[in-house]
Every structure is written in C-alpha cells, then in structure tokens.
Protein backbone atom coordinates (compact mmCIF):
# COMPACT_ATOMS: atom_id res chain seq x y z
CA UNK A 1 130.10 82.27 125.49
CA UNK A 2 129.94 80.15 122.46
CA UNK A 3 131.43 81.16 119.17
CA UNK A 4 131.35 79.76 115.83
CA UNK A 5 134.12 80.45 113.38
CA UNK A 6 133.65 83.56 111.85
CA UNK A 7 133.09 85.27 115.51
CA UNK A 8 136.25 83.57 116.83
CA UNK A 9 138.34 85.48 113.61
CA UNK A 10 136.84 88.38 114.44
CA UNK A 11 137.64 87.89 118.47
CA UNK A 12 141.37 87.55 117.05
CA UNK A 13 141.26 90.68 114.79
CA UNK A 14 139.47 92.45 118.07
CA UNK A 15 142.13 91.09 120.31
CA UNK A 16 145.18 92.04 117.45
CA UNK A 17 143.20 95.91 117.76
CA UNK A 18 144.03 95.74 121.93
CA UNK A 19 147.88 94.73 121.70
CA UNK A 20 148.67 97.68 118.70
CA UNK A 21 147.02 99.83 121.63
CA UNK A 22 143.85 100.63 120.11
CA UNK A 23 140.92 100.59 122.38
CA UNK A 24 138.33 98.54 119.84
CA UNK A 25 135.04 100.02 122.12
CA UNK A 26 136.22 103.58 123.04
CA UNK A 27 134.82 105.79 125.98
CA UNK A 28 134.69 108.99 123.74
CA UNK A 29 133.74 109.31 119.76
CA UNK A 30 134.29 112.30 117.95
CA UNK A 31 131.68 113.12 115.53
CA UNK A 32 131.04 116.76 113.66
CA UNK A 33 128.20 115.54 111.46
CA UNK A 34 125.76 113.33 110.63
CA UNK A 35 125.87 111.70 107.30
CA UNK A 36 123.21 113.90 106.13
CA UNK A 37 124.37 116.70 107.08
CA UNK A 38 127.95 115.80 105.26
CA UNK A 39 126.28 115.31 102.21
CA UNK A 40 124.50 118.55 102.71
CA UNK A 41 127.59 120.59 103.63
CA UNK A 42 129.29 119.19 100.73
CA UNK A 43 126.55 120.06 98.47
CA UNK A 44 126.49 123.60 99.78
CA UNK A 45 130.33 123.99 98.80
CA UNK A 46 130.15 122.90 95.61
CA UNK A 47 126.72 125.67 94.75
CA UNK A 48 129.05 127.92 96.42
CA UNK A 49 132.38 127.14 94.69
CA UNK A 50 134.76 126.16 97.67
CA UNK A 51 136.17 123.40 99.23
CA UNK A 52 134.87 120.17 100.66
CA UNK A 53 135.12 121.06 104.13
CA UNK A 54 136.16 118.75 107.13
CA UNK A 55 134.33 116.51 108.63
CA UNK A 56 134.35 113.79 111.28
CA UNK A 57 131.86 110.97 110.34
CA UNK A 58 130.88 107.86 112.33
CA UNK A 59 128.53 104.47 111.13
CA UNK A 60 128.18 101.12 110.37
CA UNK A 61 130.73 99.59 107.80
CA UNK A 62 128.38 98.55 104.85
CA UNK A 63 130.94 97.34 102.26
CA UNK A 64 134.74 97.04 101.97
CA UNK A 65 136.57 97.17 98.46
CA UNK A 66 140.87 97.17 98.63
CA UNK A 67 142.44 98.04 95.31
CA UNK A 68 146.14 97.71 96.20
CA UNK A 69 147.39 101.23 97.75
CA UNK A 70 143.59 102.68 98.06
CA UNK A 71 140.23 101.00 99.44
CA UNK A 72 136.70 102.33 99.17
CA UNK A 73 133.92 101.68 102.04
CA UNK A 74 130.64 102.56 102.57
CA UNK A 75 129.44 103.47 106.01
CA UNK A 76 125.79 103.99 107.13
CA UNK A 77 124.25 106.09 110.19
CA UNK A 78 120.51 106.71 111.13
CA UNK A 79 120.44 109.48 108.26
CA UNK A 80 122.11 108.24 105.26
CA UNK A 81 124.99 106.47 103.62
CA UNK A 82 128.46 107.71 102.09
CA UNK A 83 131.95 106.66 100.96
CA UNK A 84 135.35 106.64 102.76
CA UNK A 85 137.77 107.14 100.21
CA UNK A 86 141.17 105.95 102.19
CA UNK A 87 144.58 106.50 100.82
CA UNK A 88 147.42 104.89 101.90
CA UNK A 89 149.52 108.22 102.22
CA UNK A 90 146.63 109.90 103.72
CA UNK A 91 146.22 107.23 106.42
CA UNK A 92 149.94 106.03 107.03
CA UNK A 93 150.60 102.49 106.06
CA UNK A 94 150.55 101.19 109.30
CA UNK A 95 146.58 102.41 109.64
CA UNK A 96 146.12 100.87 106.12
CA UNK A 97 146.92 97.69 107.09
CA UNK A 98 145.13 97.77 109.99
CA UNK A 99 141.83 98.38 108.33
CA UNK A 100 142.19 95.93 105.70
CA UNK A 101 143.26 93.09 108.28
CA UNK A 102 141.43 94.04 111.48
CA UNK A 103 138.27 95.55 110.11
CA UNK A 104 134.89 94.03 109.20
CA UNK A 105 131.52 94.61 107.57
CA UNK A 106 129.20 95.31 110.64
CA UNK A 107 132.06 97.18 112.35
CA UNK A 108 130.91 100.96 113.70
CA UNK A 109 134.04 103.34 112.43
CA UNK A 110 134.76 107.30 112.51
CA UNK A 111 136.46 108.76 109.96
CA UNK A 112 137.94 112.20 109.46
CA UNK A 113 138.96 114.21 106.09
CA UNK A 114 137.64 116.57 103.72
CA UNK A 115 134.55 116.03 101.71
CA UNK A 116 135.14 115.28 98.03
CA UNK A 117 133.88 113.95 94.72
CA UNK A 118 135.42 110.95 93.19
CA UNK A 119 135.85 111.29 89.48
CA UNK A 120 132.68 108.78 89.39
CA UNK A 121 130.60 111.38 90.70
CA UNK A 122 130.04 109.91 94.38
CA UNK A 123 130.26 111.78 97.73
CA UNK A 124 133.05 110.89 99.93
CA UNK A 125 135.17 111.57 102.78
CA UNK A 126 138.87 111.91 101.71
CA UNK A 127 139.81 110.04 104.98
CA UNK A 128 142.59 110.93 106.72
CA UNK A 129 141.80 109.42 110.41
CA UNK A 130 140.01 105.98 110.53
CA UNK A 131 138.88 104.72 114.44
CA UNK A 132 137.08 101.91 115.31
CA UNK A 133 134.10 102.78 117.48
CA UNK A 134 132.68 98.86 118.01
CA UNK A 135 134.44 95.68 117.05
CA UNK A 136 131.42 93.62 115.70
CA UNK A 137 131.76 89.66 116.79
CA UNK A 138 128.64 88.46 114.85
CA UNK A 139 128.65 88.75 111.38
CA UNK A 140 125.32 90.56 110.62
CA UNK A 141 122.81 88.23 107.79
CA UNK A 142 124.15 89.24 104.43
CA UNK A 143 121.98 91.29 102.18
CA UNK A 144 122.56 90.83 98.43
CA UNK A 145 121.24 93.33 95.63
CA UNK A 146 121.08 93.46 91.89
CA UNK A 147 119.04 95.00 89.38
CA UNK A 148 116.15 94.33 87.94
CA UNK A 149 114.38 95.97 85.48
CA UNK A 150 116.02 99.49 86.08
CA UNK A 151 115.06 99.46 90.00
CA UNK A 152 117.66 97.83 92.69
CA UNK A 153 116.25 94.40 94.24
CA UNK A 154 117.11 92.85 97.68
CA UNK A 155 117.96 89.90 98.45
CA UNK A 156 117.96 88.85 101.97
CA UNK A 157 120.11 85.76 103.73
CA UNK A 158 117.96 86.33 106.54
CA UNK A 159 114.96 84.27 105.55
CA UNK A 160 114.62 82.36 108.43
CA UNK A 161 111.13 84.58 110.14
CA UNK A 162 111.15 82.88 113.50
CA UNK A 163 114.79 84.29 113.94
CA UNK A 164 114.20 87.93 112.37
CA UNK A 165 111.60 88.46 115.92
CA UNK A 166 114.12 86.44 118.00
CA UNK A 167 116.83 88.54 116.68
CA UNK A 168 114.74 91.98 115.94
CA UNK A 169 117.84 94.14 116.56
CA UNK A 170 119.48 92.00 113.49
CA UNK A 171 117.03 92.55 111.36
CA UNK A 172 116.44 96.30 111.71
CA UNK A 173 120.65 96.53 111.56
CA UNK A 174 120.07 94.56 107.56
CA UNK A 175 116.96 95.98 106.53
CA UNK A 176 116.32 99.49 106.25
CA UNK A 177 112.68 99.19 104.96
CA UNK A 178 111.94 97.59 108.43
CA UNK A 179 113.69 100.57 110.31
CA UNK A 180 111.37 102.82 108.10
CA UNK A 181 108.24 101.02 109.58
CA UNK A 182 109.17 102.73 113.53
CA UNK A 183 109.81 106.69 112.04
CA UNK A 184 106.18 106.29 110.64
CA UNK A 185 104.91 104.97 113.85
CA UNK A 186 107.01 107.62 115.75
CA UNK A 187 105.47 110.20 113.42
CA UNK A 188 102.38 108.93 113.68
CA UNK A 189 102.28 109.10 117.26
CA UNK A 190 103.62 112.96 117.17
CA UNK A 191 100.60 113.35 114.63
CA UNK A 192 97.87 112.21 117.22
CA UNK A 193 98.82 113.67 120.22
CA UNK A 194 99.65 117.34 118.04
CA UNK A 195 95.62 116.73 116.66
CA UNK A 196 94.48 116.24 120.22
CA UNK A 197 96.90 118.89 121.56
CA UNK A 198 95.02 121.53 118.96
CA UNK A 199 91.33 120.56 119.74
CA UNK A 200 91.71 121.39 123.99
CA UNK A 201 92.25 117.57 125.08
CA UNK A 202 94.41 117.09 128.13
CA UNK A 203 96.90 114.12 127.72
CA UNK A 204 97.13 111.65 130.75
CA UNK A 205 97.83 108.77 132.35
CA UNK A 206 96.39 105.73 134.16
CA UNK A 207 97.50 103.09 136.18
CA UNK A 208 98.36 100.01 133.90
CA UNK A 209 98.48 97.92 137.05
CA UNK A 210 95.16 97.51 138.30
CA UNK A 211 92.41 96.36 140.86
CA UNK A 212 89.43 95.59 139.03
CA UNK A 213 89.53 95.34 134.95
CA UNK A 214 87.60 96.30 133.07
CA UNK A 215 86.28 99.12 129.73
CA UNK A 216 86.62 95.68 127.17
CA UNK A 217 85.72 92.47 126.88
CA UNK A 218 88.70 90.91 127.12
CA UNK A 219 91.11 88.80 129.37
CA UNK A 220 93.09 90.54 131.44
CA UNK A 221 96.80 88.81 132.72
CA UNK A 222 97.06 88.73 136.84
CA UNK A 223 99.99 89.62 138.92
CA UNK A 224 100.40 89.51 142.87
CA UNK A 225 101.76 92.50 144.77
CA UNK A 226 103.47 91.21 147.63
CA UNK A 227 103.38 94.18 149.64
CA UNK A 228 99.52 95.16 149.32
CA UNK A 229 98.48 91.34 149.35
CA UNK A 230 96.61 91.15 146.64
CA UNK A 231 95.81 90.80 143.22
CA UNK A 232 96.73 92.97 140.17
CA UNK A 233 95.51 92.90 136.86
CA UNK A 234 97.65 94.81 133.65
CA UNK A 235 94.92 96.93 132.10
CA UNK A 236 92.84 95.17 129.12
CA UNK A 237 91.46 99.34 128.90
CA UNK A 238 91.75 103.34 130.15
CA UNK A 239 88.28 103.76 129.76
CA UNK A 240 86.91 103.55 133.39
CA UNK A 241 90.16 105.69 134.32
CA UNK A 242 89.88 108.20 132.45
CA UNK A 243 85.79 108.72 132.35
CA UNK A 244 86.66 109.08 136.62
CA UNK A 245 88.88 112.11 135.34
CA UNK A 246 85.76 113.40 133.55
CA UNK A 247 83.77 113.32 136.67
CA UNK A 248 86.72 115.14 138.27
CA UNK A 249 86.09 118.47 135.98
CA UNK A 250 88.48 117.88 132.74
CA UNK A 251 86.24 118.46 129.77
CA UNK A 252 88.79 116.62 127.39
CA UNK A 253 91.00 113.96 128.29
CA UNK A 254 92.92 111.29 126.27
CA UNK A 255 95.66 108.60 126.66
CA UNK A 256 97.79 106.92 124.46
CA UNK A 257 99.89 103.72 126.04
CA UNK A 258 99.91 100.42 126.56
CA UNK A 259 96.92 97.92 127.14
CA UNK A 260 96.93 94.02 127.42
CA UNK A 261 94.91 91.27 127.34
CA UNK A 262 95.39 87.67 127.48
CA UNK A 263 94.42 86.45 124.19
CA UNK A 264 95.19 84.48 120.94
CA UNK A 265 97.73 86.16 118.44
CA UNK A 266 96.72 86.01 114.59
CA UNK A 267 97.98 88.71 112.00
CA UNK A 268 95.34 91.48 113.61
CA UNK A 269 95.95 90.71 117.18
CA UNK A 270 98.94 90.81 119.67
CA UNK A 271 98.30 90.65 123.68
CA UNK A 272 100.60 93.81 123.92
CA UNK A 273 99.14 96.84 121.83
CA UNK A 274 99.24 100.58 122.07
CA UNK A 275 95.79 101.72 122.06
CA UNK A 276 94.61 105.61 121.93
CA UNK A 277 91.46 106.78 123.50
CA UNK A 278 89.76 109.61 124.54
CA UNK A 279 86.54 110.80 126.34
CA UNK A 280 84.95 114.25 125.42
CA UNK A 281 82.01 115.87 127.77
CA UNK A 282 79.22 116.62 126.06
CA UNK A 283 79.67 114.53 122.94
CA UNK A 284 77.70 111.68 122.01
CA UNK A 285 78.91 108.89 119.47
CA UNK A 286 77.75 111.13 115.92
CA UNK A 287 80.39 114.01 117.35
CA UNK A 288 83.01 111.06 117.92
CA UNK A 289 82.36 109.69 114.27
CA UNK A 290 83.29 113.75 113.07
CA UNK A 291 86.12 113.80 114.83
CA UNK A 292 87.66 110.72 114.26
CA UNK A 293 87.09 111.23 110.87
CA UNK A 294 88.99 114.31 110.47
CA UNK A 295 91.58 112.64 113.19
CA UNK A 296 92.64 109.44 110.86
CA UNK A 297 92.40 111.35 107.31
CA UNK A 298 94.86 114.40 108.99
CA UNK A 299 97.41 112.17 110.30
CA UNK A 300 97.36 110.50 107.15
CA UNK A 301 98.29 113.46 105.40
CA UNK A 302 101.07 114.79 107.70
CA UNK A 303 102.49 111.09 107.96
CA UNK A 304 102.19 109.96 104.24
CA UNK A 305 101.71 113.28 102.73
CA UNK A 306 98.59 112.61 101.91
CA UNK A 307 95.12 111.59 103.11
CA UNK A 308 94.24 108.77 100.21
CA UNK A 309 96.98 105.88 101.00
CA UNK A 310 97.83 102.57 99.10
CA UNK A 311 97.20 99.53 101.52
CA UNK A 312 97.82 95.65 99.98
CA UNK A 313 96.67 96.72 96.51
CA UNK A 314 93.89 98.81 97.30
CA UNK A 315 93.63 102.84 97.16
CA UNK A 316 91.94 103.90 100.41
CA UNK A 317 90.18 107.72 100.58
CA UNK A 318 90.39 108.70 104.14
CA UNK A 319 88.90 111.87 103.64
CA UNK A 320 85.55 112.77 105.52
CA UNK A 321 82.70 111.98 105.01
CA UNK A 322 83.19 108.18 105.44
CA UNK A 323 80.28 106.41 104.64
CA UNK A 324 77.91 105.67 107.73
CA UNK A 325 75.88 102.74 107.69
CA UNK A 326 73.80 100.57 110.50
CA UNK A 327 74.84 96.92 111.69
CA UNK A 328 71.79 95.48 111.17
CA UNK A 329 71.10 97.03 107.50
CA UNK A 330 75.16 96.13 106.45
CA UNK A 331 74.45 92.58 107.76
CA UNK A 332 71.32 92.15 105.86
CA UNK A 333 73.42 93.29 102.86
CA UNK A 334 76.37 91.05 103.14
CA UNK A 335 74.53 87.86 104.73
CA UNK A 336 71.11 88.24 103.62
CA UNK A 337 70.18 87.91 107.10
CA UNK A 338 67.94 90.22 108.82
CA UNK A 339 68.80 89.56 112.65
CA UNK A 340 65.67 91.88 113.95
CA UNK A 341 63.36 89.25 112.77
CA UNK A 342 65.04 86.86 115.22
CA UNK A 343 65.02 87.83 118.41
CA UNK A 344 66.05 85.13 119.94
CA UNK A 345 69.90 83.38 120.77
CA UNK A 346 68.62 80.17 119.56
CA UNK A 347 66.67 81.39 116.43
CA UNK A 348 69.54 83.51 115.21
CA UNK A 349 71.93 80.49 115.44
CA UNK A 350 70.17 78.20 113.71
CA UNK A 351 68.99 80.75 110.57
CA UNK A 352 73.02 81.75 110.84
CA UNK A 353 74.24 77.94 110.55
CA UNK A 354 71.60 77.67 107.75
CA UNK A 355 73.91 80.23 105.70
CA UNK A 356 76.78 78.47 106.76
CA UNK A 357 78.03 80.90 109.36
CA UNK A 358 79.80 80.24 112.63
CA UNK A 359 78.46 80.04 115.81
CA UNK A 360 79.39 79.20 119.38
CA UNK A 361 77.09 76.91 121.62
CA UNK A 362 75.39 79.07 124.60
CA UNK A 363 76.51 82.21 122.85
CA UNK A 364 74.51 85.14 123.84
CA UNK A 365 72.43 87.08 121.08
CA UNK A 366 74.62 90.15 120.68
CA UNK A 367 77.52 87.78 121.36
CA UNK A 368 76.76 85.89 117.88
CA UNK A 369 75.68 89.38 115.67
CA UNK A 370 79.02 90.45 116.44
CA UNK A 371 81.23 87.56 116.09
CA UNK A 372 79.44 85.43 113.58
CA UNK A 373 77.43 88.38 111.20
CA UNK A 374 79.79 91.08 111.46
CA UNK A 375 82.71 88.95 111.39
CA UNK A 376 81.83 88.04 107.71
CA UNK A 377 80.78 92.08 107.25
CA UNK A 378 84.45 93.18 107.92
CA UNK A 379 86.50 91.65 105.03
CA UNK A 380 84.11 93.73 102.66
CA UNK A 381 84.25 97.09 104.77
CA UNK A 382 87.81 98.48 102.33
CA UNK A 383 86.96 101.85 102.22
CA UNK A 384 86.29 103.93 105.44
CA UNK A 385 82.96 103.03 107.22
CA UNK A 386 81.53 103.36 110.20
CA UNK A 387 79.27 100.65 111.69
CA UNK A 388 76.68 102.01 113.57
CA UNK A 389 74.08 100.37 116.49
CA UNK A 390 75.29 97.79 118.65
CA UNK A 391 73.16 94.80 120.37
CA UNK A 392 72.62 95.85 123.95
CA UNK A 393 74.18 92.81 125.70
CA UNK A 394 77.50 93.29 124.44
CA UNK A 395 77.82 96.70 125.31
CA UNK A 396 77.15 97.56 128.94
CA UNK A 397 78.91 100.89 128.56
CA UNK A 398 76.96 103.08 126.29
CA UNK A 399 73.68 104.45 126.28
CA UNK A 400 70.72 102.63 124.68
CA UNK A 401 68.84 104.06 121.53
CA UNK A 402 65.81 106.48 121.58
CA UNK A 403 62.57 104.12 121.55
CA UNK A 404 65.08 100.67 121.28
CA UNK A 405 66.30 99.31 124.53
CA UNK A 406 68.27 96.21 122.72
CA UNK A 407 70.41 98.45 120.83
CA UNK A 408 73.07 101.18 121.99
CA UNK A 409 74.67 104.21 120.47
CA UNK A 410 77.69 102.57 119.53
CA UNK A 411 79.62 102.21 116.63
CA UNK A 412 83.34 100.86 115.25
CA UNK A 413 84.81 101.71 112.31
CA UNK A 414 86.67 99.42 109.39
CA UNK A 415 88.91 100.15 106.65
CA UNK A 416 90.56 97.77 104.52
CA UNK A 417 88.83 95.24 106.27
CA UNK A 418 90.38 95.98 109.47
CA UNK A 419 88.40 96.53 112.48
CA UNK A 420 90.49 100.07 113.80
CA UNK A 421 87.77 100.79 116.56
CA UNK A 422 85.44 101.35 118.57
CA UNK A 423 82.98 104.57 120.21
CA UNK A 424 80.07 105.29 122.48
CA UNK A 425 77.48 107.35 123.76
CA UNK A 426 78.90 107.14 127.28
CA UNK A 427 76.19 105.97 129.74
CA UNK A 428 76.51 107.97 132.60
CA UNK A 429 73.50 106.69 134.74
CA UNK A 430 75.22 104.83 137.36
CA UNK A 431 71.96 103.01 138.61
CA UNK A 432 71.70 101.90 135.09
CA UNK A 433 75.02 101.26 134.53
CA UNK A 434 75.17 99.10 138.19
CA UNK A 435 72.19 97.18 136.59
CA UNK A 436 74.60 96.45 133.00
CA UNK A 437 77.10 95.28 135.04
CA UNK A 438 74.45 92.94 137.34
CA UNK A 439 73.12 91.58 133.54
CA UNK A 440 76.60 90.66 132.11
CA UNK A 441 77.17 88.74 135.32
CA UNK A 442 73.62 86.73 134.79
CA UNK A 443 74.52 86.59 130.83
CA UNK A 444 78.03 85.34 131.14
CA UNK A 445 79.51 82.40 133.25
CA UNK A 446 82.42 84.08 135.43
CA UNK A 447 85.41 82.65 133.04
CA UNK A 448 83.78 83.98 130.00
CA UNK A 449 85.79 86.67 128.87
CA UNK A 450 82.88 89.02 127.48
CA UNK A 451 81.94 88.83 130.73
CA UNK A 452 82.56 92.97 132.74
CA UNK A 453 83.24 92.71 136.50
CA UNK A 454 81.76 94.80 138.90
CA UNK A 455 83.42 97.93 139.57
CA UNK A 456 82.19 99.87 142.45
CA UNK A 457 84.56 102.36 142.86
CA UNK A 458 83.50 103.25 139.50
CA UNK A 459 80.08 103.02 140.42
CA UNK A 460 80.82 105.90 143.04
CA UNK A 461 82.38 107.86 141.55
CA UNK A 462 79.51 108.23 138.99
CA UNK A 463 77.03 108.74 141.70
CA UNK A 464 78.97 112.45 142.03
CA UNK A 465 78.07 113.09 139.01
CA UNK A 466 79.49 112.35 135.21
CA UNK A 467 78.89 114.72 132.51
CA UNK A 468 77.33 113.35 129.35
CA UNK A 469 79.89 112.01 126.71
CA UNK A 470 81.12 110.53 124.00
CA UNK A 471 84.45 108.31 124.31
CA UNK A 472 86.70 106.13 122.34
CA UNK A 473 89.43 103.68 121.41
CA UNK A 474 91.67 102.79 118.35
CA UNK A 475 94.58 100.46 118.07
CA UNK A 476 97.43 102.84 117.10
CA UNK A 477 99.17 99.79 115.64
CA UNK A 478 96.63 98.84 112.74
CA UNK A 479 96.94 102.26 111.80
CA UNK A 480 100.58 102.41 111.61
CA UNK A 481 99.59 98.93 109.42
CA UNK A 482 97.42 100.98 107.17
CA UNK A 483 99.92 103.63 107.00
CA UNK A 484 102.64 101.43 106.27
CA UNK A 485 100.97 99.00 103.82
CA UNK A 486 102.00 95.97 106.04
CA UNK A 487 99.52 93.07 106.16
CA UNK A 488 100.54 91.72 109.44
CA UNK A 489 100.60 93.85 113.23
CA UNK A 490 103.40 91.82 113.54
CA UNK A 491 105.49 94.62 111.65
CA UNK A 492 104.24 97.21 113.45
CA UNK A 493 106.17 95.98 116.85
CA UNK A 494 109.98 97.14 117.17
CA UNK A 495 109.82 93.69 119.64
CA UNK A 496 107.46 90.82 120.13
CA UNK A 497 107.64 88.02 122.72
CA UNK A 498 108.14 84.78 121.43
CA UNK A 499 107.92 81.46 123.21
CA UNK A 500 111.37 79.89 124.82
CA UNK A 501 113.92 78.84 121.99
CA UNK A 502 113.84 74.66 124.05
CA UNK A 503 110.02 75.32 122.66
CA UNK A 504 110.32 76.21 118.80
CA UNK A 505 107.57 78.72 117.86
CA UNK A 506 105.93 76.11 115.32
CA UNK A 507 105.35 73.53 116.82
CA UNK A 508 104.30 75.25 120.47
CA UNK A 509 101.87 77.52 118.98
CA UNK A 510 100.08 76.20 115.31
CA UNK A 511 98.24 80.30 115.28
CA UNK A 512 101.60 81.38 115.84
CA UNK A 513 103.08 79.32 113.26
CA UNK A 514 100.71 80.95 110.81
CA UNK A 515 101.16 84.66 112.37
CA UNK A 516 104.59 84.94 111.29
CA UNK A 517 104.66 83.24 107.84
CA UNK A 518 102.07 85.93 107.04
CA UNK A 519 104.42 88.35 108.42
CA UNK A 520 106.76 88.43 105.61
C-alpha cells in the first residue's frame, strides 16, 4: 500500500498508539448517547436545575484547538455536533499528551464526563476518558468556512468532481449537505410505500434477472447463467411481472427496486435507477392520474413539510388538480405544429425539420412525436402536468382510444421540466396485445431499442384471464431531485459507477464529461 506523507505520520502516530498499549481500532466501544440526545439531556438538566449528567460520547474529530494545559475539540456523529472540553487534571497528563501528539482531525474518538456549559455558552462534555475508536490514515479534503453576510459559507478543498464519485464515502464524510440528500431519499421512500400501504396495495417483488425483457423501450444489459445455459437479461421494467400477479388474483400490487437499461448517461439519466410502479385492477389511466396526483403532492408534504417545493429557482404547487392537457394540443402550442394533419413518418419529418426540430432517419411516426415534438414540450412543462394520448406505435401496452386506433390511453407527467413518468390503460386483450408485439417487430429492426420482444409466457398467462387496469412507473430518483432541489440525478445516487481510473472519465466518455460538471 502506497502512502504519501501525511498518511505515513499518521501510520507513526497509529503505530506510537500500539506500543503505549492502546488498541487504535478496538473490538468494543462504549457509548451511552448519541450526540443528540447529549445535547438534549443536558438541556433537560438545566430547565430542571441539576447537574450535567454523564455521558459517554463517540464521533468523528472535526477540529482540534490546544491552549497550553486545556484543548477544545469538536466531534461529530450521524445526529449532531458538540465540544470535548479536556483538562489536563481531568485526563492525566500522560492521556493529554497523547491526544495532542497521536490524535488527528478525521480520527473517530469516545469520550466520557459530565455535560457542561463553557462560560461562552457552548455545550460540552467535561471529558474525563478520551479513547480512540479508528486511527484515520487519510487525511479527509479540508473544508474551510467563514462568514458572509451574517450566514456561515463553505468552502470546499474537494473541488476536484471526478474524485468526489470515485471517492463518494469522502465526500459524504466532508459534506453534510450531501449526507442530507440520502435521509430525504430514505424518507421519501418510507413516504411511498406508507401511501401505498394505506390505499390496499400489496408490496412485491420480481425477478431482476430475467428471460425475456421487456415493459420499456429500452436496452436491457445480458448476462450468462452457467448453470441453466442460457441467457439473462437485468430487468429494463416490473411491468410484465407484476401485471402476471394481477392475473393471479391481487387487486393491488406495487414494487419499488431496481431497474436497468443499457443507455447513455446525461444529468436526467443513469443506467442504474430505482423506479416505483404499480398496477391497480379496475383502473384505467384518468384513476392513475388521481392517484398519482395525491401520491407526489402527499409525500411532498411529509418529506419537505409541505406540498409547494422550491426546485432551481422556481416555486412548484404539487397540489391536485394538476393541469391535464393532450399531446397533440400541447405540441401544437409549443411548436406550432399540428402532427394530426400529417399522418405520415415522412411528412411529419420534413414539416418538423422545417421548424428546425430534430429528427432521426427511418424513425417511425410515434417514434419522432415523442422524441422530436415532445422533447421540445418538456423544458416548458414547470408546473405539474400531465400529458395525455400517446401515438399508437410507441406504445404496444395500453389500450387504444374510443373511435382512434393511432392513439392510446396513455399519459406521462412533467414537472420542472422533468419527465417523472409514465401510465396506461392496461391492454389486457392478449390476441391484441400478441398482434402489438408482431407490429413492433415489423416497425423496428431487431437492434432498435424501441423495439418490445415477444413474450409468450406473458402472452399465456393473459389468455387466463387479466382484469382490466390501470398501471404505472416513476423514477423515484427525479423525485428525490425535485425534493432536494438538485439539478443533476447524479446527486441523488449514494454511489455511481465510473469508468476505470487507467481511463480518466473525460476523455473516455465526452456525455460523461458534461454529466458531472453539471453535477456540482
């Protein structure tokens, strides 16, 4: 193991710890309280007129000041942050010594004394035992603050962003604003599943490794089992799963987990995601747009405390009703083009390019409404809306509209310009749905990744029977962006996979290079 400088003084100061006799990574820690809860307890004496009472206290050593006979330090734990107010004839000199030579910012410590006030007015432990707990051998970034204005400022040495996702365990160790990012998504996820809990859904699970693909357009990565001889696929979707389990007699069913799909990465998109999605019996897609309605605007409120939130300068209202509005009349209104009166592939490309819009050679006619029109729709869509009626062709799931066979009952929903997803009418015909499947496979070379395989256990198991029903999907982690005003998905991942460090992020991956300068 290499070392640079400062890590071979600290492996000195760590091996100095071992021949005094003191173990510098102990099997057994004593701890009484959490930080928190010290400050609370010592809170409670003063009210009540008593003593500071004793306390054993454990965390990360934040700061270090030695003033001759006495030294103050700051420790930190997952709840909070106080001061150890050492002593030299509380501690012995012998343990003074040792913590001003042997002990480092970055270090985990215990400490044990009474609570106290110094006479500036700040909560401490009067320390009387000081252990180490972990003997830190890499210096952790240094973060600087000041103020400005009247408000505290930080200033980080850890600037360089390639390293802070190499190194994500560093950077949630020097940045507590980061570390505040993962309680909202954790109470964010407690939020969904307690709202799906209280409305009579069943929580489940699906395989991840799988046969056949399939539920997106997406795609999927491949792995070989070596035992069954064949090919896997990691899901790109739960859908077909869990609409089986609707067939098998649950009325209410969702998952939350893990999907991937084999894709670009850009500030909205990361081939690892946690997706949510449920299917509901009897529903079709105008029940789904209640629901989720009340779903986002409620977990809003328990997670931020309320249900209008503040994302990259903009005030979003989550509560229902969000407005509802068609795909074809909210293209009309942002492009100026009207896509019913071309009906064609070819005459929608070329009235698109005359507007200056993209579009992809061979491209299918759904394929270039929804890449090309509503792709410059979404960037206007800030406050909640849901886009409703979907082009046939790119939807071989859901059922088509009364009286127009092109178009489905499907919608997705946007806010702040972020697609956040996506819902159906179920189709539960499985001779139509066997004749989708044929369609996409005539509409879409094999390697084109709109294209939906055949799936005929799927197939069979609708032939028993599949109630009517509305399903579907949301990307938990551009909700835990809205939630946490962070402009990139990037920060919503405690851990991201990054290319090799022989292969430097920018210049393997130019996208990449541009996903995590926005990330910052």
């Amino acid at each position: 193991m290499e070392l640079a400088e400062l890590e071979r003084q600290r492996v000195e100061k760590l091996e100095r710890l071992r021949a005094g006799g003191i173990t510098p990574y102990p099997r057994r820690v004593k701890r009484t309280h959490t930080i928190a809860q010290a400050l609370a307890a010592l809170k409670a004496a003063e009210e009540s007129g008593a003593q500071g009472p004793q306390v054993a206290v454990t965390g990360r050593l934040r700061s270090m000041r030695v003033m001759g006979k006495i030294a103050f330090a700051h420790i930190e734990d997952g709840s909070g942050a106080i001061q150890l107010f050492l002593r030299i004839q509380n501690v012995g000199q012998e343990t003074y010594e040792m913590f001003k030579r042997d002990f480092d910012l970055g270090d985990f410590v215990g400490a044990e004394g009474a609570l106290t006030r110094t006479r500036t007015g700040e909560s401490s432990v009067l320390v009387e035992r000081v252990d180490m707990l972990s003997k830190s051998v890499s210096p952790l970034p240094v973060i600087k603050e000041k103020e400005e204005d009247g408000e505290r400022v930080r200033y980080s040495a850890f600037s360089d962003i390639e390293e802070r996702y190499r190194q994500r365990y560093a950077d949630l160790a020097s940045n507590p604003e980061v570390r505040e990012i993962f309680r909202v998504r954790a109470r964010t996820l407690s939020a969904l599943r307690r709202f799906f809990d209280e409305h009579d859904f069943l929580q489940v699970e699906t395989p991840i490794l799988q046969p056949i693909y399939g539920g997106a357009a997406a795609r999927p990565f491949v792995t070989y089992h070596q035992q069954l001889h064949q090919d896997l696929y990691l899901r790109i979707s739960f859908e077909l799963y869990l609409k089986r389990l609707l067939v098998g007699m649950y009325d209410r069913v969702y998952e939350i987990g893990r999907d991937f799909r084999n894709e670009g990465i850009s500030p909205k998109h990361n081939p690892e995601f946690t997706q949510l999605e449920f299917y509901a019996a009897y529903w079709d897609y105008g029940d789904v747009m209640t629901f989720c309605e009340q779903m986002v605007a409620t977990v809003a409120k328990e997670v931020t405390g309320s249900p209008v939130v503040h994302y990259q300068g903009h005030e979003i209202d989550l509560r229902p009703p969000w407005r509802r509005v068609t795909l074809r009349d909210i293209s009309l209104e942002v492009t100026g083009i009207d896509y019913f009166q071309y009906p064609t592939a070819e005459a929608l490309a070329a009235a698109m390019q005359a507007q200056g819009l993209p579009t992809k050679p061979g491209a299918t006619w759904g394929y270039l409404i929804d890449k090309g029109l509503l792709g410059a729709v979404e960037p206007t869509l800030t406050q909640p809306t849901f886009v409703m009626d979907y082009p046939r062709d790119i939807s071989p799931l859901a059922k088509t509209k009364p009286n127009d066979p092109t178009h489905v009952e499907r919608f997705e929903f946007f806010i702040a310009g972020l697609e956040m997803g996506n819902a159906f009418t179920e189709l539960n015909d499985p001779f139509d749905q066997e004749q989708r499947f044929l369609e996409m496979g005539r509409l879409y070379a094999p390697d084109n990744e709109e294209a939906h395989p055949m799936d005929d256990d799927y197939l069979r198991a609708m032939k028993y029977g599949m109630p009517p029903n509305g399903g579907f999907g949301m990307g938990v982690d551009r909700l835990v962006m809205l939630l946490t005003d962070q402009s990139t998905i990037a920060r919503s991942f405690s851990f991201l996979n990054c290319v090799q460090k022989s292969e430097p992020i920018f210049s393997h991956a130019p996208i990449y290079t541009l996903f995590l300068w926005v990330a910052y």
